[in-house]
C-alpha atoms as a PDB file:
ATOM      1  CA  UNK A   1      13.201 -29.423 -30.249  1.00  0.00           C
ATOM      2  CA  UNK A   2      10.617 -32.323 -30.397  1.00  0.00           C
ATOM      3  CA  UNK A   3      13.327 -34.592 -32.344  1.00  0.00           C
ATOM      4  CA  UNK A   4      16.402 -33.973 -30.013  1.00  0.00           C
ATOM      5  CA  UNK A   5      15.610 -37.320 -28.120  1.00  0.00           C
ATOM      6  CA  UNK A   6      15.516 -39.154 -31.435  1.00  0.00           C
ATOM      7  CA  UNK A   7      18.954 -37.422 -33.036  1.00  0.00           C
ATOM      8  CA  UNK A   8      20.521 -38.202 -29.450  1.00  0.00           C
ATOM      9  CA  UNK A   9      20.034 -41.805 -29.539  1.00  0.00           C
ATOM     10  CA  UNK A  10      21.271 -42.057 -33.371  1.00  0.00           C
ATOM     11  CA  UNK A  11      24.237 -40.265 -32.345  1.00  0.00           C
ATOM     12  CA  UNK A  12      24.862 -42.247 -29.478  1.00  0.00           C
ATOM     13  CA  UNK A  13      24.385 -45.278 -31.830  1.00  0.00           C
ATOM     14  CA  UNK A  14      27.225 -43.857 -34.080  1.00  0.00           C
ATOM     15  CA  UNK A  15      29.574 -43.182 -31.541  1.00  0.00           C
ATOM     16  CA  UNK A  16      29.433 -46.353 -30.490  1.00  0.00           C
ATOM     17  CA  UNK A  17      30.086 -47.341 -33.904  1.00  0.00           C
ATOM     18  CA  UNK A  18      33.038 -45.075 -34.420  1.00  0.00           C
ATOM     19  CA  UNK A  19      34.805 -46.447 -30.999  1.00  0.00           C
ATOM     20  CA  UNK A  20      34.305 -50.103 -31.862  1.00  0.00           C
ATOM     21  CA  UNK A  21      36.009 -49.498 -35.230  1.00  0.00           C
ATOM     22  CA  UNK A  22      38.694 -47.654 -33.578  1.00  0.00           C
ATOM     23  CA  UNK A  23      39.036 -48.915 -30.290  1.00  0.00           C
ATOM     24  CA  UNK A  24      37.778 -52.238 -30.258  1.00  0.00           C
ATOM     25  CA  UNK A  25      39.241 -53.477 -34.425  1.00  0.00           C
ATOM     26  CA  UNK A  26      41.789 -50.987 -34.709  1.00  0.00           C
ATOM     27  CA  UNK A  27      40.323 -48.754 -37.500  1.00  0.00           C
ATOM     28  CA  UNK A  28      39.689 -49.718 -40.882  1.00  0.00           C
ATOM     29  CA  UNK A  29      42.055 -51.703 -43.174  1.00  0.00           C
ATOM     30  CA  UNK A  30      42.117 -50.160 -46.285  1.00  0.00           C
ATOM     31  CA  UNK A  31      45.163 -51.214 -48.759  1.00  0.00           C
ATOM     32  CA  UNK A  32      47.355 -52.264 -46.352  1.00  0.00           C
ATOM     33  CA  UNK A  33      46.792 -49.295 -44.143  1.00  0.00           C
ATOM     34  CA  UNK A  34      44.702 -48.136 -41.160  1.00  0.00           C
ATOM     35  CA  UNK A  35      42.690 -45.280 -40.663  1.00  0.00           C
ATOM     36  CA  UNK A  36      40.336 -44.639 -38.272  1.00  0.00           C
ATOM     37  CA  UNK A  37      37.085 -42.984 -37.910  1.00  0.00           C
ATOM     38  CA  UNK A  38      36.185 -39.401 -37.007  1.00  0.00           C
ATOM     39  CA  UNK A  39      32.691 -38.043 -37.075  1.00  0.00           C
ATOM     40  CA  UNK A  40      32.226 -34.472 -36.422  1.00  0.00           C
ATOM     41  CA  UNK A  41      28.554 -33.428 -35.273  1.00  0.00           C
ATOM     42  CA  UNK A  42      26.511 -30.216 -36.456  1.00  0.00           C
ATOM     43  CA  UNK A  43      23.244 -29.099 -34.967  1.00  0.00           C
ATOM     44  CA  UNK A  44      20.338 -27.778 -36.932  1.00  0.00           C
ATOM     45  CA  UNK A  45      18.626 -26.434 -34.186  1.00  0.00           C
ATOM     46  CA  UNK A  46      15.683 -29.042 -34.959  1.00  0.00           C
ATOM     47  CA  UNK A  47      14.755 -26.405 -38.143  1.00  0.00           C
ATOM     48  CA  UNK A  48      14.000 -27.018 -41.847  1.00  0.00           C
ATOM     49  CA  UNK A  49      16.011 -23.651 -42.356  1.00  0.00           C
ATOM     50  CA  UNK A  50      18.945 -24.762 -40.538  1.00  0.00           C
ATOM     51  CA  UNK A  51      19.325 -28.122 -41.916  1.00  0.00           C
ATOM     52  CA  UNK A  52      20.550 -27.015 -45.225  1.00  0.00           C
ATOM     53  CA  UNK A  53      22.865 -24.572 -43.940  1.00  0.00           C
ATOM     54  CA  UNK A  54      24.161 -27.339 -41.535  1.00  0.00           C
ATOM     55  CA  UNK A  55      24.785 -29.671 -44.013  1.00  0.00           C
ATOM     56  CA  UNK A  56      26.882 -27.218 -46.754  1.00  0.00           C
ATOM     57  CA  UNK A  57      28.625 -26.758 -43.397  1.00  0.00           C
ATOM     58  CA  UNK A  58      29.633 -30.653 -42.941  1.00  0.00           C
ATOM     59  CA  UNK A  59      30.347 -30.854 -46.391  1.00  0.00           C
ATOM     60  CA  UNK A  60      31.966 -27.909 -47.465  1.00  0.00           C
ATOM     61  CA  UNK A  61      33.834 -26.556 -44.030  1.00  0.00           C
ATOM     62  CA  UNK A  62      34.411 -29.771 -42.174  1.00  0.00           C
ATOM     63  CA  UNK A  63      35.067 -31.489 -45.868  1.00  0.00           C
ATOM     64  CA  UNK A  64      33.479 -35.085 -44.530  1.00  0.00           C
ATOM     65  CA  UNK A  65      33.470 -37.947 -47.039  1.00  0.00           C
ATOM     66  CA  UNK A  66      29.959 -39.133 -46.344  1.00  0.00           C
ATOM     67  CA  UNK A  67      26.902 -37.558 -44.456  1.00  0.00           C
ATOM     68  CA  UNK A  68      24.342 -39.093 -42.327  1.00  0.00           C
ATOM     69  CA  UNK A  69      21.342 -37.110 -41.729  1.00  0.00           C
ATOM     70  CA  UNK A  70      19.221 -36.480 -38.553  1.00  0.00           C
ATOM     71  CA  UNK A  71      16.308 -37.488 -37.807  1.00  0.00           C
ATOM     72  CA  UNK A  72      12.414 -37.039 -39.530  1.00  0.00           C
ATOM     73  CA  UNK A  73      12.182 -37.641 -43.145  1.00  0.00           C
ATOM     74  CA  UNK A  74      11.056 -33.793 -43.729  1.00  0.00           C
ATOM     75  CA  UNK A  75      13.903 -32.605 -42.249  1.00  0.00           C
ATOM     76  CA  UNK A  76      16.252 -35.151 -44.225  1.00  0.00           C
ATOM     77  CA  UNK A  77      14.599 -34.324 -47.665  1.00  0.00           C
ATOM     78  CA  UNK A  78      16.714 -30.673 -47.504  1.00  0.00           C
ATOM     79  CA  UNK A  79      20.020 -32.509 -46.263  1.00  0.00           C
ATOM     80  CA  UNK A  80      19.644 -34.685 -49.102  1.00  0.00           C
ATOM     81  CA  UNK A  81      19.400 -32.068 -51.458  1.00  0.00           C
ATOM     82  CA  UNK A  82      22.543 -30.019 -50.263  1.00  0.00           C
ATOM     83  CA  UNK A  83      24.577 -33.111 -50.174  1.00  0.00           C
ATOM     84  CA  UNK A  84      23.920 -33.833 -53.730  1.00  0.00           C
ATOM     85  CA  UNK A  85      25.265 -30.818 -54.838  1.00  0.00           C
ATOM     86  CA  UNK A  86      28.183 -31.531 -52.891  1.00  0.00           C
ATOM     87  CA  UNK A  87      28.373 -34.161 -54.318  1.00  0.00           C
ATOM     88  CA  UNK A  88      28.470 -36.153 -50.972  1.00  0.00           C
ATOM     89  CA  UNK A  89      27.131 -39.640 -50.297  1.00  0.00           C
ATOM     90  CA  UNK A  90      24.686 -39.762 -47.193  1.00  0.00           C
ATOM     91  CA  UNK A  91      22.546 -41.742 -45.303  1.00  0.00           C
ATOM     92  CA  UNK A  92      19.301 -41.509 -44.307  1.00  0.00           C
ATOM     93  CA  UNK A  93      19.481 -43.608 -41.147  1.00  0.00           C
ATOM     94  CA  UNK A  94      16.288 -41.805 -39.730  1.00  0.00           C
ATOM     95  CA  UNK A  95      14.147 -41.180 -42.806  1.00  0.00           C
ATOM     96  CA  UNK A  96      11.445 -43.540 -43.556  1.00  0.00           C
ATOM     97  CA  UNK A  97       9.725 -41.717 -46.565  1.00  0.00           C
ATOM     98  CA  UNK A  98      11.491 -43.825 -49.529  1.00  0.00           C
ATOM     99  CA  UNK A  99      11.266 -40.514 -51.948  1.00  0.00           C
ATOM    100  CA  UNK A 100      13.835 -38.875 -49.741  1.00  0.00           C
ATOM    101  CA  UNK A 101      16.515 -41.273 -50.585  1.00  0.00           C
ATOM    102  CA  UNK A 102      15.257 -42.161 -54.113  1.00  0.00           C
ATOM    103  CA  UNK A 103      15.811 -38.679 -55.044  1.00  0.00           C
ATOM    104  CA  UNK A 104      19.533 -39.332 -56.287  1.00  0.00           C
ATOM    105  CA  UNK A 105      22.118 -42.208 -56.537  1.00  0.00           C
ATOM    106  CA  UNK A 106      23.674 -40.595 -53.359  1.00  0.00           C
ATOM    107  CA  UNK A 107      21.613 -41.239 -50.278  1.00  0.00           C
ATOM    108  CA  UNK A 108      20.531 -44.161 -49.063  1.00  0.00           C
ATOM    109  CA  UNK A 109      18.289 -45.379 -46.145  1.00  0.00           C
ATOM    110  CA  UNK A 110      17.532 -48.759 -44.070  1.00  0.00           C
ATOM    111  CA  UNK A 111      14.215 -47.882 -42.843  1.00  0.00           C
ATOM    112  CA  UNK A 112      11.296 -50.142 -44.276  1.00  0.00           C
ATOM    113  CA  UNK A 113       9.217 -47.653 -46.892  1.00  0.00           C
ATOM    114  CA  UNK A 114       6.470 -45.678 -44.875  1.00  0.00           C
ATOM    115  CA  UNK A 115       3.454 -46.502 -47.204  1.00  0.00           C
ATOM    116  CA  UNK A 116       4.096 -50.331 -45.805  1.00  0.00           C
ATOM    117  CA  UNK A 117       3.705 -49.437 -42.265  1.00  0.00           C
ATOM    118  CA  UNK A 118      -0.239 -50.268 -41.798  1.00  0.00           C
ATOM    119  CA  UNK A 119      -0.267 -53.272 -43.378  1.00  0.00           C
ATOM    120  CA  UNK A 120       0.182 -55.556 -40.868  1.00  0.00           C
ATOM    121  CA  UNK A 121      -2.396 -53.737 -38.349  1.00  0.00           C
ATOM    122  CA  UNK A 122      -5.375 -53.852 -40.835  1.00  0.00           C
ATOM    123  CA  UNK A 123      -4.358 -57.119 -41.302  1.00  0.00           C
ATOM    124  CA  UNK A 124      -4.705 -57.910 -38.092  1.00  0.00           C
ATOM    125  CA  UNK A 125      -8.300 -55.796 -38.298  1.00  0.00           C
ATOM    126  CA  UNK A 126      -9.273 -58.521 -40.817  1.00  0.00           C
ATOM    127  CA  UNK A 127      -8.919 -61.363 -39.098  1.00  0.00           C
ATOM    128  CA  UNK A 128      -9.960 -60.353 -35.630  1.00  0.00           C
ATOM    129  CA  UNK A 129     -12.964 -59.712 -37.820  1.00  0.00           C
ATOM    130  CA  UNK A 130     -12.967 -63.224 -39.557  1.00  0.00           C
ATOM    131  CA  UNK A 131     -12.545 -64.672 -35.850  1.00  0.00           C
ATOM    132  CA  UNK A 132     -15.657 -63.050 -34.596  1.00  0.00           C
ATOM    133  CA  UNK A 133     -17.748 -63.885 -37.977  1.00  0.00           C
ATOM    134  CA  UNK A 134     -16.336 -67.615 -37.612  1.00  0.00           C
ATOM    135  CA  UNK A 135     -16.904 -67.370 -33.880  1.00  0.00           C
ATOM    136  CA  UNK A 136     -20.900 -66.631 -34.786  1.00  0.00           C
ATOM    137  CA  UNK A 137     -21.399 -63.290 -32.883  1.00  0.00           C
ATOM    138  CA  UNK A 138     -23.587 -61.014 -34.495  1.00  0.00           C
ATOM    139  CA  UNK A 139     -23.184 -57.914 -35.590  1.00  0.00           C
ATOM    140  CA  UNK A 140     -19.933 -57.752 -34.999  1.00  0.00           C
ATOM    141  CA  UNK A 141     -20.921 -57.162 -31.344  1.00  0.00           C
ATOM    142  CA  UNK A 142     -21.945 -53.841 -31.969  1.00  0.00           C
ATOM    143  CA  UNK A 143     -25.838 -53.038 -31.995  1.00  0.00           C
ATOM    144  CA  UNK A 144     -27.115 -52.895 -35.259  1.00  0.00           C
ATOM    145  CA  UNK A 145     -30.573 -52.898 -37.138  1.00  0.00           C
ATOM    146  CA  UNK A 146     -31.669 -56.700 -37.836  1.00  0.00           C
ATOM    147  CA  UNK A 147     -30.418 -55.990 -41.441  1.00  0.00           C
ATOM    148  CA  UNK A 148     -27.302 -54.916 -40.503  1.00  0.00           C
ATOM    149  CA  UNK A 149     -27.245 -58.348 -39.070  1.00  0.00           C
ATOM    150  CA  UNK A 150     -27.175 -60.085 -42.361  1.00  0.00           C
ATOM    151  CA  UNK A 151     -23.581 -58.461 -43.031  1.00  0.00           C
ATOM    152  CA  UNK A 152     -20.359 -60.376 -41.737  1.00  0.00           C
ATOM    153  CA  UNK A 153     -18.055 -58.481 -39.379  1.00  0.00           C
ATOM    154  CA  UNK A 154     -15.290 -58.241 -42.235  1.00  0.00           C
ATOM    155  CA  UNK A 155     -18.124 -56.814 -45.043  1.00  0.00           C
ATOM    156  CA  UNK A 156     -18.946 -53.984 -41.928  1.00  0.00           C
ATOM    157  CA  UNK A 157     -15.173 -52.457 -41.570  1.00  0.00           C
ATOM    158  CA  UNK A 158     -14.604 -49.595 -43.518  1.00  0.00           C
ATOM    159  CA  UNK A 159     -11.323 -47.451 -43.287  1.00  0.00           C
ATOM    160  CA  UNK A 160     -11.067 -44.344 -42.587  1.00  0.00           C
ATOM    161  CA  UNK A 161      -7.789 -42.149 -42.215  1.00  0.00           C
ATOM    162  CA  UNK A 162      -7.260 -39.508 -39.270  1.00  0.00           C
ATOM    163  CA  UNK A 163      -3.107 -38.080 -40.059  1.00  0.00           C
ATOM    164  CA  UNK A 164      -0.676 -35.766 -38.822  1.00  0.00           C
ATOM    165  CA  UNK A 165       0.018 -33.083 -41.799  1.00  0.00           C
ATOM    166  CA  UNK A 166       3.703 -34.359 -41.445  1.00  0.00           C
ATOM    167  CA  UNK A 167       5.777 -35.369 -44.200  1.00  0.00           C
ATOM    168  CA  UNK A 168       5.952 -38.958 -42.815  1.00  0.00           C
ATOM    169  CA  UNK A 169       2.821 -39.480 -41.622  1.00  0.00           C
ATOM    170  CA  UNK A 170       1.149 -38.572 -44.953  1.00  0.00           C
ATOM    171  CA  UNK A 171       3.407 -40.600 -46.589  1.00  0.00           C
ATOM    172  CA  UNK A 172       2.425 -43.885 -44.229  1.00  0.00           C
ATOM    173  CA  UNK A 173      -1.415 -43.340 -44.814  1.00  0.00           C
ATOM    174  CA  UNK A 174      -0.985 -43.163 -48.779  1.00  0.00           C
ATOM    175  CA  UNK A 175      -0.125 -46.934 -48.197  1.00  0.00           C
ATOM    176  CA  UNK A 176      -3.352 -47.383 -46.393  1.00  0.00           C
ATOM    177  CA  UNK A 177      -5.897 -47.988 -49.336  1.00  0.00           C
ATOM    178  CA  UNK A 178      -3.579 -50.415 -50.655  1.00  0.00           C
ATOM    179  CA  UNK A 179      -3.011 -52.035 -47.758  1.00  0.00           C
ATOM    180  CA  UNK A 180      -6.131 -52.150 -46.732  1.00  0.00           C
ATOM    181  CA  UNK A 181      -7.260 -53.870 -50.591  1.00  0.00           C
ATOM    182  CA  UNK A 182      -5.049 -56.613 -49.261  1.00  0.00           C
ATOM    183  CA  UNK A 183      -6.180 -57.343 -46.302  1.00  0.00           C
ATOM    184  CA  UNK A 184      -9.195 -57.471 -47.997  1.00  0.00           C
ATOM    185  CA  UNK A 185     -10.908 -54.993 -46.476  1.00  0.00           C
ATOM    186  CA  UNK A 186     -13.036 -51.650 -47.335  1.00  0.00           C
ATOM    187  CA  UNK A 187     -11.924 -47.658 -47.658  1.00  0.00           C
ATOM    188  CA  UNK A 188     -14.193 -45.295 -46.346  1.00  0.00           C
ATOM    189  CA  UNK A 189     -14.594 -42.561 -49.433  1.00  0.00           C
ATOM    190  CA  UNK A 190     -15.821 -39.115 -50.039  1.00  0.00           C
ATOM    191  CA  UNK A 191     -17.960 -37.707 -52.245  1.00  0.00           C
ATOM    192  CA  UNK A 192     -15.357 -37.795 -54.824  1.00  0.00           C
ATOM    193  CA  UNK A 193     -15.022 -41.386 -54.351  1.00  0.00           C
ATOM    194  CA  UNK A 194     -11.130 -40.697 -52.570  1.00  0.00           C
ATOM    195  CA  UNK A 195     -10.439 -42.329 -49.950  1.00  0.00           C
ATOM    196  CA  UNK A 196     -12.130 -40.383 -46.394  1.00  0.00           C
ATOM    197  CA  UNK A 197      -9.065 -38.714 -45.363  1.00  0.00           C
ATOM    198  CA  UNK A 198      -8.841 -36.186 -42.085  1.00  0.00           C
ATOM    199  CA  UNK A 199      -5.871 -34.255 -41.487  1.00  0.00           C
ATOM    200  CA  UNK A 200      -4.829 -32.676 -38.195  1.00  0.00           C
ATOM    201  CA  UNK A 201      -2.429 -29.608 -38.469  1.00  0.00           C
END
Protein backbone atom coordinates (compact mmCIF):
# COMPACT_ATOMS: atom_id res chain seq x y z
CA UNK A 1 0.00 0.00 0.00
CA UNK A 2 1.20 3.65 -0.60
CA UNK A 3 2.16 3.94 3.31
CA UNK A 4 4.13 0.59 3.69
CA UNK A 5 7.50 2.53 3.17
CA UNK A 6 6.48 4.98 5.88
CA UNK A 7 5.12 2.13 8.61
CA UNK A 8 8.50 0.22 7.68
CA UNK A 9 10.78 2.86 8.72
CA UNK A 10 8.69 3.59 12.09
CA UNK A 11 8.94 0.05 12.80
CA UNK A 12 12.41 -0.19 12.13
CA UNK A 13 12.77 2.91 14.40
CA UNK A 14 11.02 0.91 17.25
CA UNK A 15 12.90 -2.06 16.98
CA UNK A 16 15.75 -0.36 17.38
CA UNK A 17 14.28 1.08 20.35
CA UNK A 18 13.16 -2.17 21.86
CA UNK A 19 16.89 -3.78 21.39
CA UNK A 20 18.68 -0.82 22.93
CA UNK A 21 16.43 -1.12 26.01
CA UNK A 22 17.00 -4.73 26.11
CA UNK A 23 20.18 -5.38 24.72
CA UNK A 24 22.15 -2.44 25.06
CA UNK A 25 20.56 -1.12 29.15
CA UNK A 26 19.34 -4.33 30.16
CA UNK A 27 15.53 -3.70 30.12
CA UNK A 28 13.73 -1.41 32.19
CA UNK A 29 14.16 -0.93 35.98
CA UNK A 30 11.01 -0.79 37.44
CA UNK A 31 10.86 -1.30 41.46
CA UNK A 32 13.80 -3.02 41.81
CA UNK A 33 13.11 -5.32 38.94
CA UNK A 34 13.78 -5.73 35.20
CA UNK A 35 11.63 -6.33 32.47
CA UNK A 36 12.18 -6.01 29.11
CA UNK A 37 10.43 -4.96 26.07
CA UNK A 38 8.35 -6.94 23.57
CA UNK A 39 6.45 -5.38 20.74
CA UNK A 40 4.32 -7.55 18.71
CA UNK A 41 3.41 -6.12 15.10
CA UNK A 42 -0.14 -6.31 13.29
CA UNK A 43 -0.76 -5.33 9.71
CA UNK A 44 -3.77 -3.44 8.50
CA UNK A 45 -3.28 -4.13 5.10
CA UNK A 46 -2.80 -0.19 4.54
CA UNK A 47 -7.01 -0.04 4.97
CA UNK A 48 -9.30 2.23 7.04
CA UNK A 49 -11.42 -1.07 7.50
CA UNK A 50 -8.65 -3.05 8.74
CA UNK A 51 -7.18 -0.69 11.10
CA UNK A 52 -9.86 -1.00 13.64
CA UNK A 53 -10.05 -4.60 13.50
CA UNK A 54 -6.18 -4.63 13.87
CA UNK A 55 -6.09 -2.67 16.72
CA UNK A 56 -9.08 -4.64 18.99
CA UNK A 57 -6.66 -7.36 17.87
CA UNK A 58 -3.41 -5.77 19.69
CA UNK A 59 -5.42 -4.85 22.44
CA UNK A 60 -7.74 -7.41 23.15
CA UNK A 61 -5.84 -10.81 21.74
CA UNK A 62 -2.23 -9.87 22.13
CA UNK A 63 -3.38 -7.87 25.55
CA UNK A 64 -0.43 -5.02 24.94
CA UNK A 65 -0.17 -2.28 27.57
CA UNK A 66 0.19 0.60 25.17
CA UNK A 67 -0.42 1.00 21.32
CA UNK A 68 1.40 2.93 18.79
CA UNK A 69 -0.35 3.52 15.64
CA UNK A 70 0.81 3.40 11.95
CA UNK A 71 1.23 5.75 9.86
CA UNK A 72 -1.27 8.76 8.15
CA UNK A 73 -3.37 10.64 10.51
CA UNK A 74 -6.71 9.20 8.71
CA UNK A 75 -5.76 5.96 9.27
CA UNK A 76 -4.74 6.69 13.05
CA UNK A 77 -8.07 8.57 13.81
CA UNK A 78 -9.91 4.77 13.81
CA UNK A 79 -6.93 3.20 15.94
CA UNK A 80 -7.46 5.88 18.29
CA UNK A 81 -10.92 5.27 18.66
CA UNK A 82 -10.68 1.39 19.29
CA UNK A 83 -7.96 1.91 21.75
CA UNK A 84 -10.05 4.13 23.83
CA UNK A 85 -12.51 1.72 24.34
CA UNK A 86 -9.93 -0.54 25.35
CA UNK A 87 -9.05 1.51 27.35
CA UNK A 88 -5.39 1.46 26.01
CA UNK A 89 -2.89 4.32 25.95
CA UNK A 90 -1.35 4.92 22.36
CA UNK A 91 0.72 6.93 20.43
CA UNK A 92 0.38 8.63 17.50
CA UNK A 93 4.01 8.66 16.38
CA UNK A 94 2.89 9.19 12.65
CA UNK A 95 -0.19 11.39 12.92
CA UNK A 96 0.20 15.00 12.42
CA UNK A 97 -3.54 16.14 12.50
CA UNK A 98 -3.64 17.36 16.35
CA UNK A 99 -7.61 16.33 16.53
CA UNK A 100 -6.56 12.72 16.27
CA UNK A 101 -4.78 12.71 19.51
CA UNK A 102 -6.89 15.43 21.22
CA UNK A 103 -9.76 13.21 20.92
CA UNK A 104 -9.17 11.53 24.48
CA UNK A 105 -6.68 11.67 27.44
CA UNK A 106 -5.23 8.41 25.89
CA UNK A 107 -3.24 9.09 22.77
CA UNK A 108 -0.70 11.22 22.33
CA UNK A 109 1.52 12.44 19.39
CA UNK A 110 5.04 14.32 18.80
CA UNK A 111 4.40 15.58 15.44
CA UNK A 112 4.20 19.53 15.19
CA UNK A 113 0.17 20.35 14.53
CA UNK A 114 -0.54 20.24 10.66
CA UNK A 115 -2.36 23.68 10.39
CA UNK A 116 1.39 25.13 11.34
CA UNK A 117 3.07 23.53 8.49
CA UNK A 118 2.91 26.57 5.82
CA UNK A 119 3.90 29.07 7.90
CA UNK A 120 7.28 29.27 7.45
CA UNK A 121 7.06 28.96 3.43
CA UNK A 122 4.67 31.99 3.02
CA UNK A 123 6.86 33.52 5.20
CA UNK A 124 9.49 33.07 3.22
CA UNK A 125 6.94 34.27 0.13
CA UNK A 126 6.85 37.58 2.07
CA UNK A 127 10.06 38.49 2.25
CA UNK A 128 11.44 37.29 -1.03
CA UNK A 129 8.72 39.75 -1.91
CA UNK A 130 9.95 42.60 0.47
CA UNK A 131 13.57 41.85 -1.07
CA UNK A 132 12.48 42.49 -4.57
CA UNK A 133 10.21 45.70 -3.54
CA UNK A 134 13.39 46.95 -1.45
CA UNK A 135 15.60 45.80 -4.30
CA UNK A 136 13.42 48.40 -6.71
CA UNK A 137 12.29 45.94 -9.48
CA UNK A 138 9.05 46.60 -10.78
CA UNK A 139 6.29 44.78 -10.94
CA UNK A 140 7.44 42.23 -9.16
CA UNK A 141 9.25 41.19 -12.37
CA UNK A 142 6.28 40.03 -13.89
CA UNK A 143 4.68 42.19 -16.81
CA UNK A 144 2.03 44.18 -15.66
CA UNK A 145 -0.15 47.24 -16.81
CA UNK A 146 1.69 50.64 -15.72
CA UNK A 147 -0.91 50.68 -12.84
CA UNK A 148 -0.18 47.52 -11.71
CA UNK A 149 3.16 49.11 -11.33
CA UNK A 150 2.14 51.37 -8.55
CA UNK A 151 1.52 48.14 -6.28
CA UNK A 152 4.56 46.67 -4.21
CA UNK A 153 5.47 43.03 -4.83
CA UNK A 154 4.10 42.04 -1.23
CA UNK A 155 0.47 44.12 -1.89
CA UNK A 156 0.42 41.75 -5.46
CA UNK A 157 0.62 38.08 -3.68
CA UNK A 158 -2.52 36.61 -3.10
CA UNK A 159 -2.96 32.93 -1.80
CA UNK A 160 -4.55 30.54 -3.21
CA UNK A 161 -4.94 26.78 -2.02
CA UNK A 162 -4.61 23.67 -4.50
CA UNK A 163 -5.03 20.22 -1.69
CA UNK A 164 -5.13 16.65 -1.67
CA UNK A 165 -8.81 15.59 -0.29
CA UNK A 166 -6.72 13.74 2.46
CA UNK A 167 -7.34 13.98 5.99
CA UNK A 168 -3.89 15.60 6.54
CA UNK A 169 -3.56 17.63 3.84
CA UNK A 170 -6.88 19.43 4.49
CA UNK A 171 -6.00 19.77 7.81
CA UNK A 172 -2.41 21.64 6.84
CA UNK A 173 -4.19 24.14 4.40
CA UNK A 174 -6.89 25.20 7.15
CA UNK A 175 -3.68 26.77 8.74
CA UNK A 176 -3.00 28.59 5.57
CA UNK A 177 -5.26 31.80 5.93
CA UNK A 178 -3.87 32.23 9.23
CA UNK A 179 -0.65 31.79 8.37
CA UNK A 180 -0.70 33.61 5.63
CA UNK A 181 -2.43 36.89 7.95
CA UNK A 182 0.94 36.61 9.61
CA UNK A 183 3.14 36.75 7.23
CA UNK A 184 1.28 39.52 6.30
CA UNK A 185 0.16 38.57 3.26
CA UNK A 186 -3.28 38.24 1.14
CA UNK A 187 -5.94 35.09 0.64
CA UNK A 188 -7.27 34.67 -2.60
CA UNK A 189 -11.35 34.36 -1.91
CA UNK A 190 -14.45 33.26 -3.62
CA UNK A 191 -17.47 34.65 -4.18
CA UNK A 192 -18.47 33.88 -0.74
CA UNK A 193 -15.60 35.74 0.50
CA UNK A 194 -13.84 31.98 1.76
CA UNK A 195 -10.76 31.57 1.16
CA UNK A 196 -10.13 30.18 -2.96
CA UNK A 197 -9.76 26.66 -2.14
CA UNK A 198 -9.22 23.70 -5.00
CA UNK A 199 -9.35 20.24 -4.06
CA UNK A 200 -7.93 17.31 -6.02
CA UNK A 201 -9.58 13.84 -5.34
Amino acid sequence: NRFYSYGLAARRSIQMLVDHVNYERGGLSVGGARYGLRFTWVGDGGSSRQVTNATAHASRLIDADFLFAGYASGYTMHAVKQSFADGKLIMCGGAANPTVYSQNNLSFGFLPPSRSYTASSLLAIRQKAAALDASGVQNCGLAGTAADAVQDCVSRIRIGILQASASFTTSMCAGVPANAAAADLLVATDADGAALTVTVT
